[in-house]
PDB file of N, CA and C in Angstrom:
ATOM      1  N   UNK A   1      -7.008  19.360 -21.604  1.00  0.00           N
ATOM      2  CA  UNK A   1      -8.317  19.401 -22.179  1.00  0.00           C
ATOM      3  C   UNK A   1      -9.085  20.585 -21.629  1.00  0.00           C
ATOM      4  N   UNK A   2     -10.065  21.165 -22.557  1.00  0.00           N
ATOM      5  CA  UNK A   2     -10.360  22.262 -22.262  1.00  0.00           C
ATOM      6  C   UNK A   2     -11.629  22.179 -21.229  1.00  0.00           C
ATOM      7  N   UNK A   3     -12.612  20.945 -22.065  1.00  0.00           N
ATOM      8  CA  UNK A   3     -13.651  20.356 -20.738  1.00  0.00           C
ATOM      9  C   UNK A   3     -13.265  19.324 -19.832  1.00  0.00           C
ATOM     10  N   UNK A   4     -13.411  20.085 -18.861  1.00  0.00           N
ATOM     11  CA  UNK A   4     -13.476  19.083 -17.184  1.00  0.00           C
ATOM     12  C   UNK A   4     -14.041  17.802 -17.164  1.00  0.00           C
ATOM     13  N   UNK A   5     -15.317  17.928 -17.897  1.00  0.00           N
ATOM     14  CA  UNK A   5     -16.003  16.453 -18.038  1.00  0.00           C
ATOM     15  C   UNK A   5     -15.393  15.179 -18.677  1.00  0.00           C
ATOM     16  N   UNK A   6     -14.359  16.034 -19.572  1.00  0.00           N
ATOM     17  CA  UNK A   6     -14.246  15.389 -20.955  1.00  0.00           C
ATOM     18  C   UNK A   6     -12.795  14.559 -20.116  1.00  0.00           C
ATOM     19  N   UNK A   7     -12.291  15.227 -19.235  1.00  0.00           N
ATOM     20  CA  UNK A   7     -10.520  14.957 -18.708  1.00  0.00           C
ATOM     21  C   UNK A   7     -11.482  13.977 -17.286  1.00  0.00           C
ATOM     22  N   UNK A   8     -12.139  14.482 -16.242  1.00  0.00           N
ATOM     23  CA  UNK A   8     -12.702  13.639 -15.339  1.00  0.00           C
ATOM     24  C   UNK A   8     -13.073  11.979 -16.395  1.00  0.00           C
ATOM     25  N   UNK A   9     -13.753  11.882 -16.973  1.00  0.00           N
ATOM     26  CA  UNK A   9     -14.351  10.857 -18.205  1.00  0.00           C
ATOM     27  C   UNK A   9     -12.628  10.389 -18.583  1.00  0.00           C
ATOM     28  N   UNK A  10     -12.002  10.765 -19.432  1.00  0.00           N
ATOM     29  CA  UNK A  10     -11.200  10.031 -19.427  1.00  0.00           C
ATOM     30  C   UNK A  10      -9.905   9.656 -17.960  1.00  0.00           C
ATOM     31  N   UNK A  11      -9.958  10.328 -16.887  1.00  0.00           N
ATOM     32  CA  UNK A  11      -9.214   9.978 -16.323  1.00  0.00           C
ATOM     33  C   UNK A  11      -9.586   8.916 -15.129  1.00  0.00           C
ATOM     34  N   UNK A  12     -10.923   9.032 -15.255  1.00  0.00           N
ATOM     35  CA  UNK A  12     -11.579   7.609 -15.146  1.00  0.00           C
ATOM     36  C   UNK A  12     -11.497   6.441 -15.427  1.00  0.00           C
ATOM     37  N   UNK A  13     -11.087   6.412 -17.193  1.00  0.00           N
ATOM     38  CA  UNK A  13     -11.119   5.070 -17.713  1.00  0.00           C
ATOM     39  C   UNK A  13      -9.875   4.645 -17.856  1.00  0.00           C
ATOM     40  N   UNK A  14      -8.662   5.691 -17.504  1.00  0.00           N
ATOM     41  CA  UNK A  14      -7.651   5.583 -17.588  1.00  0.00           C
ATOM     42  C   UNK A  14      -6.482   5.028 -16.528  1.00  0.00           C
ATOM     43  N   UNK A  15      -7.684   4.896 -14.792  1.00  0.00           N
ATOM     44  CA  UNK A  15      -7.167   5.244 -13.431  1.00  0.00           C
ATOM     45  C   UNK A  15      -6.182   3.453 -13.824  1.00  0.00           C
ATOM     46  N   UNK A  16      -7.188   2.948 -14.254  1.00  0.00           N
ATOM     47  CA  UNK A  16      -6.575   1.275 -14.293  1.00  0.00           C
ATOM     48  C   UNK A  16      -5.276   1.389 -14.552  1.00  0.00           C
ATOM     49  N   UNK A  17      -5.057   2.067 -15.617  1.00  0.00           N
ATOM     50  CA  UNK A  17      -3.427   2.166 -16.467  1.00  0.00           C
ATOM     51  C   UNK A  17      -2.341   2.567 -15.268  1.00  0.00           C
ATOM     52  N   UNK A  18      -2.554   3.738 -15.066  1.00  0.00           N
ATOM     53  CA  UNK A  18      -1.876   4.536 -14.341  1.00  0.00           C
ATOM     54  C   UNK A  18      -1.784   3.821 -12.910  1.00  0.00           C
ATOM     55  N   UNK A  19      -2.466   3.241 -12.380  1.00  0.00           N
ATOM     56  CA  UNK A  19      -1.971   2.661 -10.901  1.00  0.00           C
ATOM     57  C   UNK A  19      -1.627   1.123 -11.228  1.00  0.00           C
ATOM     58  N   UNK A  20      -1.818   0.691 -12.510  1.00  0.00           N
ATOM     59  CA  UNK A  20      -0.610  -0.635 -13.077  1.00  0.00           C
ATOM     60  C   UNK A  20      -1.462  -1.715 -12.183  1.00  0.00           C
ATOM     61  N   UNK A  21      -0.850  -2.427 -11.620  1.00  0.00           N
ATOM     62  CA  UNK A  21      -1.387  -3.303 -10.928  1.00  0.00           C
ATOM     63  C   UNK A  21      -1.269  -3.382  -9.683  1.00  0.00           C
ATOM     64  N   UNK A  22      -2.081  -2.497  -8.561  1.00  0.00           N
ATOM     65  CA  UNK A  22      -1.864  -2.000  -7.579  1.00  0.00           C
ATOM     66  C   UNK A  22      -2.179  -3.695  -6.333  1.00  0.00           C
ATOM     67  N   UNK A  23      -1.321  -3.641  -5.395  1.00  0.00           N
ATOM     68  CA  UNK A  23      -1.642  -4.729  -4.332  1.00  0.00           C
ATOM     69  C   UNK A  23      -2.405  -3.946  -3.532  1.00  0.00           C
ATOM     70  N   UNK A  24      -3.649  -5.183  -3.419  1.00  0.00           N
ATOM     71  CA  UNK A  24      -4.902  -4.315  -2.655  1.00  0.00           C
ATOM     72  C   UNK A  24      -4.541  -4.950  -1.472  1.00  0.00           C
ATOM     73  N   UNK A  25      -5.149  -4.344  -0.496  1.00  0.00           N
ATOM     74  CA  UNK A  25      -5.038  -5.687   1.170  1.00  0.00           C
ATOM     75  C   UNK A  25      -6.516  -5.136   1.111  1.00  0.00           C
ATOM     76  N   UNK A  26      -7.307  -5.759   2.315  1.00  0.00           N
ATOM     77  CA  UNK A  26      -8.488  -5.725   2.890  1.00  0.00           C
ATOM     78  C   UNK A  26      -8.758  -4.493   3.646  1.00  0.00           C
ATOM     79  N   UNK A  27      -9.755  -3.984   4.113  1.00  0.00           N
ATOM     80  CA  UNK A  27     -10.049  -2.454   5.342  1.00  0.00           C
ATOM     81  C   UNK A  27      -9.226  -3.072   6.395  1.00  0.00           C
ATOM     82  N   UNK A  28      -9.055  -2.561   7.398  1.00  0.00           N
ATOM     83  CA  UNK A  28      -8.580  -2.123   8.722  1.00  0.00           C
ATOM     84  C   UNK A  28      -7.557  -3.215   8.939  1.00  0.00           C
ATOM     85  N   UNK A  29      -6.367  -3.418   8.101  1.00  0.00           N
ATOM     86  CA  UNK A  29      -5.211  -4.249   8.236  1.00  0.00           C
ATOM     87  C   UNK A  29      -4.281  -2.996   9.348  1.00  0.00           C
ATOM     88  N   UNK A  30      -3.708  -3.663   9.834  1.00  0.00           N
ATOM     89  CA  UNK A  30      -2.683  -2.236  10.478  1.00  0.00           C
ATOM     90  C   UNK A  30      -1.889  -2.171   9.896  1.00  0.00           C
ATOM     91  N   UNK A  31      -1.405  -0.911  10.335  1.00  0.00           N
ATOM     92  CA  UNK A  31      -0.746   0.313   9.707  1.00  0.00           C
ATOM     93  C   UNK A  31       0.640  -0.462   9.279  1.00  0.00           C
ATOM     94  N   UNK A  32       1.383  -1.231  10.564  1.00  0.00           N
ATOM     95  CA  UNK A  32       2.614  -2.048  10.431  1.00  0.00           C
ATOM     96  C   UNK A  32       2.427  -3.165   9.790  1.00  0.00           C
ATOM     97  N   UNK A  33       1.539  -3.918   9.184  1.00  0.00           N
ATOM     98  CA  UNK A  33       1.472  -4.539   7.876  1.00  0.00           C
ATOM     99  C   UNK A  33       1.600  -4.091   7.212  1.00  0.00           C
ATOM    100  N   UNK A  34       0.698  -2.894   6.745  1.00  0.00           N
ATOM    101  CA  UNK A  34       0.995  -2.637   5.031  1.00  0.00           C
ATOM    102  C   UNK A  34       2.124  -1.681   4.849  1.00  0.00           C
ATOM    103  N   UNK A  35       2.670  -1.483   5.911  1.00  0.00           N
ATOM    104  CA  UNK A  35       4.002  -0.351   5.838  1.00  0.00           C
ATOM    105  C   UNK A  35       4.824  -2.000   5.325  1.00  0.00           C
ATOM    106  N   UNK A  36       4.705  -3.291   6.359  1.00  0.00           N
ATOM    107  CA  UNK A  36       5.466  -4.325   5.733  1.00  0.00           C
ATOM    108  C   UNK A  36       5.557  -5.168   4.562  1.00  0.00           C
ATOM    109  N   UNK A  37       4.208  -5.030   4.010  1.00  0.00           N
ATOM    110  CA  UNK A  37       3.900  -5.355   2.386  1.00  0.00           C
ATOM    111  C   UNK A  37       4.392  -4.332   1.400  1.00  0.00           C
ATOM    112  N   UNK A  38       4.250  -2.960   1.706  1.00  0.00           N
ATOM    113  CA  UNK A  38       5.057  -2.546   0.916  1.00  0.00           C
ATOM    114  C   UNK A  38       6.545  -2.297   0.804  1.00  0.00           C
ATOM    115  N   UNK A  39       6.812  -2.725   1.580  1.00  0.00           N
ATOM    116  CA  UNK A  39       8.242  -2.558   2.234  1.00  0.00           C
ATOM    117  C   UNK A  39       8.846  -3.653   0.877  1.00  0.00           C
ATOM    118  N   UNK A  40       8.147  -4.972   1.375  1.00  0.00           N
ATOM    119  CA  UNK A  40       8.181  -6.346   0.744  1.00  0.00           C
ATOM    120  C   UNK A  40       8.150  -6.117  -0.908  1.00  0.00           C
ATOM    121  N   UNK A  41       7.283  -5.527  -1.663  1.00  0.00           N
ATOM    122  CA  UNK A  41       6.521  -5.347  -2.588  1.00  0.00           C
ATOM    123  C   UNK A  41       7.727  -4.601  -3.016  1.00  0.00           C
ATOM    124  N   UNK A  42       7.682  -3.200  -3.000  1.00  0.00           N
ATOM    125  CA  UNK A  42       8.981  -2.509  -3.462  1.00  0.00           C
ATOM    126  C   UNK A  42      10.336  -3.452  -3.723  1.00  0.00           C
ATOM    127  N   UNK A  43      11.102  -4.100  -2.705  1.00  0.00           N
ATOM    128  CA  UNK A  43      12.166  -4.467  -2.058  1.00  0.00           C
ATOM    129  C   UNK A  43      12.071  -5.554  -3.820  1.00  0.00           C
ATOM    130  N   UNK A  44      10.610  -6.712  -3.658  1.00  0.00           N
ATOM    131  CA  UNK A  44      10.559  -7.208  -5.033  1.00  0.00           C
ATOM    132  C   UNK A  44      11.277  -6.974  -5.911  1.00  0.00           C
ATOM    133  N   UNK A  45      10.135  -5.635  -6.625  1.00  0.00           N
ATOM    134  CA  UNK A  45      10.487  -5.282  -7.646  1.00  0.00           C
ATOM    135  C   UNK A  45      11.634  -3.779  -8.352  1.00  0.00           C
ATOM    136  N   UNK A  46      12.427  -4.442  -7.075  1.00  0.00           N
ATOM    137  CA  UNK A  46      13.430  -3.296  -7.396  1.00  0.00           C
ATOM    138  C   UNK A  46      14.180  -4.421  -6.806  1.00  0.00           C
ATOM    139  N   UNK A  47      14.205  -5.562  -7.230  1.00  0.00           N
ATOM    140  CA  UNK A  47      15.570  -6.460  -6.808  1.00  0.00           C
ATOM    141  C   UNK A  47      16.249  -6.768  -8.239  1.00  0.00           C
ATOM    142  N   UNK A  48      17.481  -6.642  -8.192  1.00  0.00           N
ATOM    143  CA  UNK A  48      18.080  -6.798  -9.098  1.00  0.00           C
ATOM    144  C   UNK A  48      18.360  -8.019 -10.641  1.00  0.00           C
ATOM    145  N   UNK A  49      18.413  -9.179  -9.571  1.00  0.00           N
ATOM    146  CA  UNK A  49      17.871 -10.619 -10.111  1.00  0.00           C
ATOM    147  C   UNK A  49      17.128 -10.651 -10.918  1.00  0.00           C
ATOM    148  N   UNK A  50      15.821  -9.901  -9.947  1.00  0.00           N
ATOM    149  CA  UNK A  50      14.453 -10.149 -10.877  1.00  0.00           C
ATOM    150  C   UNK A  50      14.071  -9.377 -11.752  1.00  0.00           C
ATOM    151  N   UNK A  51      14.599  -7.532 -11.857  1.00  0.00           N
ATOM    152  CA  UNK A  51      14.812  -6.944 -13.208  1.00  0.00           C
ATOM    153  C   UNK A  51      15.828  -7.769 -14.494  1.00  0.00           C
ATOM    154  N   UNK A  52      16.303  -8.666 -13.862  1.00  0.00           N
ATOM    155  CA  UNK A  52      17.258  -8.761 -14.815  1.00  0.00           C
ATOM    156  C   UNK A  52      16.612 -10.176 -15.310  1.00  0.00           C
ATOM    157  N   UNK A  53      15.741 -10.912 -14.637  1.00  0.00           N
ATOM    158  CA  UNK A  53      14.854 -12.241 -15.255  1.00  0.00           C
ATOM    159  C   UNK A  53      13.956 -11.420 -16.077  1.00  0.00           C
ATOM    160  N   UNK A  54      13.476 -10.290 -15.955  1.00  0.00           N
ATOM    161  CA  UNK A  54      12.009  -9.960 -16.736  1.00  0.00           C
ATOM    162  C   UNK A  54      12.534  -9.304 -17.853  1.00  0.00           C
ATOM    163  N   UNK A  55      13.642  -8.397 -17.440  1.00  0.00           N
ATOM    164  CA  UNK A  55      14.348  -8.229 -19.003  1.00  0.00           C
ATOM    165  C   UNK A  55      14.170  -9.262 -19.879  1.00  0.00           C
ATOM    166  N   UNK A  56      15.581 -10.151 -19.207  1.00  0.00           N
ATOM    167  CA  UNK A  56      15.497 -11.033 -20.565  1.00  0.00           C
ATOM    168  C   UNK A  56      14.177 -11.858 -20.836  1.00  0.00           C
ATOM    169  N   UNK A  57      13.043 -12.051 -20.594  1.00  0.00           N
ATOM    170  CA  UNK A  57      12.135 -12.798 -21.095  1.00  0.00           C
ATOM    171  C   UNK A  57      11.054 -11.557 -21.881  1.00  0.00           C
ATOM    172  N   UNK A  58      11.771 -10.345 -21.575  1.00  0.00           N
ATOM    173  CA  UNK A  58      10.785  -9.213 -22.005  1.00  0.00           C
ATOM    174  C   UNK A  58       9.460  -8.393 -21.484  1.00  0.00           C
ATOM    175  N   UNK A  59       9.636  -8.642 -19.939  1.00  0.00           N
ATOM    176  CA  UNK A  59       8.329  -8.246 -19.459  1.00  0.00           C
ATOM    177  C   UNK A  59       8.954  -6.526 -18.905  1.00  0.00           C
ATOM    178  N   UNK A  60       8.088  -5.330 -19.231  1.00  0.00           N
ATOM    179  CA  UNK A  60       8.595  -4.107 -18.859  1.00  0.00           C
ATOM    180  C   UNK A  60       8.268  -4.216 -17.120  1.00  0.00           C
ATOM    181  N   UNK A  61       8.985  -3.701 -16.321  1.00  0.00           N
ATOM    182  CA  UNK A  61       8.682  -3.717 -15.561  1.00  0.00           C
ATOM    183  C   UNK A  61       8.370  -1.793 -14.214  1.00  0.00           C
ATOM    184  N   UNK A  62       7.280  -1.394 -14.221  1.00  0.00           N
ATOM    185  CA  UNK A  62       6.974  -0.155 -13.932  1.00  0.00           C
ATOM    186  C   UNK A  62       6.637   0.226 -12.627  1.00  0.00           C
ATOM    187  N   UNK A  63       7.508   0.392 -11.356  1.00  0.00           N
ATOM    188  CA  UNK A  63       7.119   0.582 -10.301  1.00  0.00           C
ATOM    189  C   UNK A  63       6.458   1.842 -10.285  1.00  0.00           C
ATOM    190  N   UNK A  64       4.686   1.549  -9.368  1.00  0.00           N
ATOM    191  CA  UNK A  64       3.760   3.171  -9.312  1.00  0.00           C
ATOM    192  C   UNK A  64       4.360   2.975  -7.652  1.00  0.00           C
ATOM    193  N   UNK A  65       4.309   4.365  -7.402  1.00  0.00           N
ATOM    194  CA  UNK A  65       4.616   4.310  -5.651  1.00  0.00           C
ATOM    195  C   UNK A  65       3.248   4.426  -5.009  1.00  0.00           C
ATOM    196  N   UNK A  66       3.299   3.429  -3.768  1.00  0.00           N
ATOM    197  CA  UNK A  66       2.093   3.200  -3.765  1.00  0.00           C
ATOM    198  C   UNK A  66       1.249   4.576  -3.059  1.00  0.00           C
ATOM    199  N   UNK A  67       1.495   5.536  -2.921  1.00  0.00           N
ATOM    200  CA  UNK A  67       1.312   6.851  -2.676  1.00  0.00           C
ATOM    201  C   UNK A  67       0.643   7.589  -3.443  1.00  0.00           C
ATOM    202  N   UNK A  68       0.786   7.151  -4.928  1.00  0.00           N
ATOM    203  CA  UNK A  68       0.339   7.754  -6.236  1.00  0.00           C
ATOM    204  C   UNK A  68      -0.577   6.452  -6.387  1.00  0.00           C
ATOM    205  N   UNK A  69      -0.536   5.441  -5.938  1.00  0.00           N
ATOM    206  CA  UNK A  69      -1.808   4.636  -6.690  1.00  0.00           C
ATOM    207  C   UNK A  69      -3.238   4.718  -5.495  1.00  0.00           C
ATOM    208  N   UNK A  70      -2.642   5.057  -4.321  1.00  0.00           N
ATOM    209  CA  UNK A  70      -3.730   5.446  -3.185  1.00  0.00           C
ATOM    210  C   UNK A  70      -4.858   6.879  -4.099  1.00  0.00           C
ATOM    211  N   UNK A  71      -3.836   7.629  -4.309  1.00  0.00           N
ATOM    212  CA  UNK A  71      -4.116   8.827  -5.065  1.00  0.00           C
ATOM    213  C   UNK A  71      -5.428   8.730  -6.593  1.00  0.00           C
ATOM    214  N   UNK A  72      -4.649   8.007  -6.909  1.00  0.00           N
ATOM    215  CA  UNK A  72      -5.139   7.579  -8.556  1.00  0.00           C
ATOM    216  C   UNK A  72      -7.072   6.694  -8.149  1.00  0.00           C
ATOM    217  N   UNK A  73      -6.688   5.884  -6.862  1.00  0.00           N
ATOM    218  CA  UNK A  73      -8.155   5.156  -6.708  1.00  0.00           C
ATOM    219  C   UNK A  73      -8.522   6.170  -5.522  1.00  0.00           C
ATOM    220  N   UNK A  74      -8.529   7.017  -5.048  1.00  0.00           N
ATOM    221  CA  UNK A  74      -9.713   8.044  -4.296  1.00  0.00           C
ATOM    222  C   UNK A  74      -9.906   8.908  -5.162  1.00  0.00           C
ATOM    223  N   UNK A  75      -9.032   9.209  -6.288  1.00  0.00           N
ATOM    224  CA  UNK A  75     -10.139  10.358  -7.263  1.00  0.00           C
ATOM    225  C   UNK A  75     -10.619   9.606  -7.827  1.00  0.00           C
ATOM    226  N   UNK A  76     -10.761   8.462  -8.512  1.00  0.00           N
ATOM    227  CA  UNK A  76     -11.819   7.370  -9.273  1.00  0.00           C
ATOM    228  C   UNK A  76     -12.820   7.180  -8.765  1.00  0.00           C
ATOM    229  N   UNK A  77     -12.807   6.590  -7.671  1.00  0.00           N
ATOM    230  CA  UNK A  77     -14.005   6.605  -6.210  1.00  0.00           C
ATOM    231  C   UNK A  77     -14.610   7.497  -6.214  1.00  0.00           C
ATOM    232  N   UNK A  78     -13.920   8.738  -6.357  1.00  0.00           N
ATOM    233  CA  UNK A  78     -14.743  10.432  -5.776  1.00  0.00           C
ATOM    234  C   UNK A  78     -15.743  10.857  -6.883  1.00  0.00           C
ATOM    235  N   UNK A  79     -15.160   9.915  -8.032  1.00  0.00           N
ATOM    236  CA  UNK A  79     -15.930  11.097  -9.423  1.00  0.00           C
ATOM    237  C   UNK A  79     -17.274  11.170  -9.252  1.00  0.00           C
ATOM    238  N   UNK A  80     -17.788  12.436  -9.637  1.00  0.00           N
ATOM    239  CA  UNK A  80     -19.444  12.311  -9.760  1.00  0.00           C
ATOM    240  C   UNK A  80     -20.190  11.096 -10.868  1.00  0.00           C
ATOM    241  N   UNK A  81     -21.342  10.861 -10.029  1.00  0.00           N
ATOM    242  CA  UNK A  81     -22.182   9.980 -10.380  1.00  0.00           C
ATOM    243  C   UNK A  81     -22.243  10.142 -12.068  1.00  0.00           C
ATOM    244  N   UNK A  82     -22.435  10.868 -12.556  1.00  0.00           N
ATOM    245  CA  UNK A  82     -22.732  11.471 -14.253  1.00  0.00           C
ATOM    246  C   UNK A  82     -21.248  11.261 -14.608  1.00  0.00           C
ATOM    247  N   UNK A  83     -20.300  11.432 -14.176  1.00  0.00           N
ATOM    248  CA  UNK A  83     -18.750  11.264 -14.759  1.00  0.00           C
ATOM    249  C   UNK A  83     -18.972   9.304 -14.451  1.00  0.00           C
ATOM    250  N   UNK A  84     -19.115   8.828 -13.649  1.00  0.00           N
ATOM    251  CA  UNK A  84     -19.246   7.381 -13.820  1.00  0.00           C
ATOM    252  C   UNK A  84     -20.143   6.766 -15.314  1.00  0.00           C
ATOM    253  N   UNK A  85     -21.337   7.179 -15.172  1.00  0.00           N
ATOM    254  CA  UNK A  85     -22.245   6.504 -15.999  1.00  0.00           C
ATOM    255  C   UNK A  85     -21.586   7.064 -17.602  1.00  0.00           C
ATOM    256  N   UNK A  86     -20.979   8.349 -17.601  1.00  0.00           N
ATOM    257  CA  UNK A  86     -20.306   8.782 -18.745  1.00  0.00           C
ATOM    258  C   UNK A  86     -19.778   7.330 -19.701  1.00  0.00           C
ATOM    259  N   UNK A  87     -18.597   7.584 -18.054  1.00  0.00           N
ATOM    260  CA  UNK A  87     -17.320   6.484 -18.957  1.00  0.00           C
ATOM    261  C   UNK A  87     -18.243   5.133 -19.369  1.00  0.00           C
ATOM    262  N   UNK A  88     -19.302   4.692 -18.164  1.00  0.00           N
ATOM    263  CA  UNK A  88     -19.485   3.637 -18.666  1.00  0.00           C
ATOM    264  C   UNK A  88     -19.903   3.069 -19.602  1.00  0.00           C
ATOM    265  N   UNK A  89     -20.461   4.358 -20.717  1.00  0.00           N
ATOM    266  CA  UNK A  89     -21.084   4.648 -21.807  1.00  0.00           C
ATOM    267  C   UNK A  89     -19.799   4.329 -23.100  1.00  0.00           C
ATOM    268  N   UNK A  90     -19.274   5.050 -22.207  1.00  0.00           N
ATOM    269  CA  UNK A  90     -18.288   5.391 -23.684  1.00  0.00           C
ATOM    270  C   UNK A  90     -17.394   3.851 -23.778  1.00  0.00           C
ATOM    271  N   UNK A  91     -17.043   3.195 -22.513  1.00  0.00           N
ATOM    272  CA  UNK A  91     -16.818   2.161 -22.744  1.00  0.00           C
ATOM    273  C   UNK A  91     -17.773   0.330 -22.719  1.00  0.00           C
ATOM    274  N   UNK A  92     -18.657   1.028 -22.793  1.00  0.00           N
ATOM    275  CA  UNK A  92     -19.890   0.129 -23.195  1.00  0.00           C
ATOM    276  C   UNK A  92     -19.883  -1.156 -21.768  1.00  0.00           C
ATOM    277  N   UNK A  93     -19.740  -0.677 -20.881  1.00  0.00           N
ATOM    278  CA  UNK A  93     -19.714  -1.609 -19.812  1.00  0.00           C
ATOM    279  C   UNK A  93     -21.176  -1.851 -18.898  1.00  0.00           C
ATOM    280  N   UNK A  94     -22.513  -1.286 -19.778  1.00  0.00           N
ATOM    281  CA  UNK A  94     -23.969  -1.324 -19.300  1.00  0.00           C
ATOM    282  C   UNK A  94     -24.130  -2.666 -19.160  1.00  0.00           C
ATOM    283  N   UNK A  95     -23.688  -3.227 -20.265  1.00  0.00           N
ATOM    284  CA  UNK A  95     -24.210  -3.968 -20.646  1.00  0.00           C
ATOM    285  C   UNK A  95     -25.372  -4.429 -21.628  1.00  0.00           C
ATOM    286  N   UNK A  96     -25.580  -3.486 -22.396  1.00  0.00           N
ATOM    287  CA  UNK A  96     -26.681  -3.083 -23.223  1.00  0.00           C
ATOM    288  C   UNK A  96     -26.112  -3.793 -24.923  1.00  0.00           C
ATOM    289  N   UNK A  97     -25.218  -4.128 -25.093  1.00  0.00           N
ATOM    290  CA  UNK A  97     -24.688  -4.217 -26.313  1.00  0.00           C
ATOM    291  C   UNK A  97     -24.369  -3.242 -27.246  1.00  0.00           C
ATOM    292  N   UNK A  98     -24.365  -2.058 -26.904  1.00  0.00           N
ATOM    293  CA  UNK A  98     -24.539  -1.381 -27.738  1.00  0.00           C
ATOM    294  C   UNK A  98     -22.947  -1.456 -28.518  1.00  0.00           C
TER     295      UNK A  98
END
């Protein structure tokens, strides 16, 4: 896209998609937990069994690394104030009815 506003604005409304359904933990967990949740988390959904249960019932299944979804929610966080109220416009989340 040629405007910045226009790619910040949508890559805003888009951060949800792209980091899928990220496992949040709480602030100041240590470091050797969440190295062990994701350890856990990965190990999941890259087990064989269970690609092969979600196949057959049809669920896609899309590992984000959680490296890229850290990524994806500090530029969402970071956007300027006017790139927030943008999206929230465009996706009508004021609350205004419009």
């Amino acid at each position: 896209m040629e405007d910045d506003s226009t790619r910040q604005v949508l890559e805003l409304i888009l951060a949800p998609m792209a980091a899928f359904s990220p496992l949040i933990a709480p602030l100041n967990v240590p470091q050797d937990r969440v190295a062990a949740l994701q350890t856990a988390f990965h190990a999941a959904l890259t087990d064989p069994e269970f690609l092969g249960e979600a196949d057959r019932i049809g669920i896609e299944i899309n590992l984000v690394d959680s490296d890229a979804v850290t990524q994806i929610l500090r530029r969402a966080y970071a956007m300027p104030p006017e790139i927030v109220a943008i999206a929230k416009g465009v996706m009508n989340l004021s609350g205004g009815g419009e």
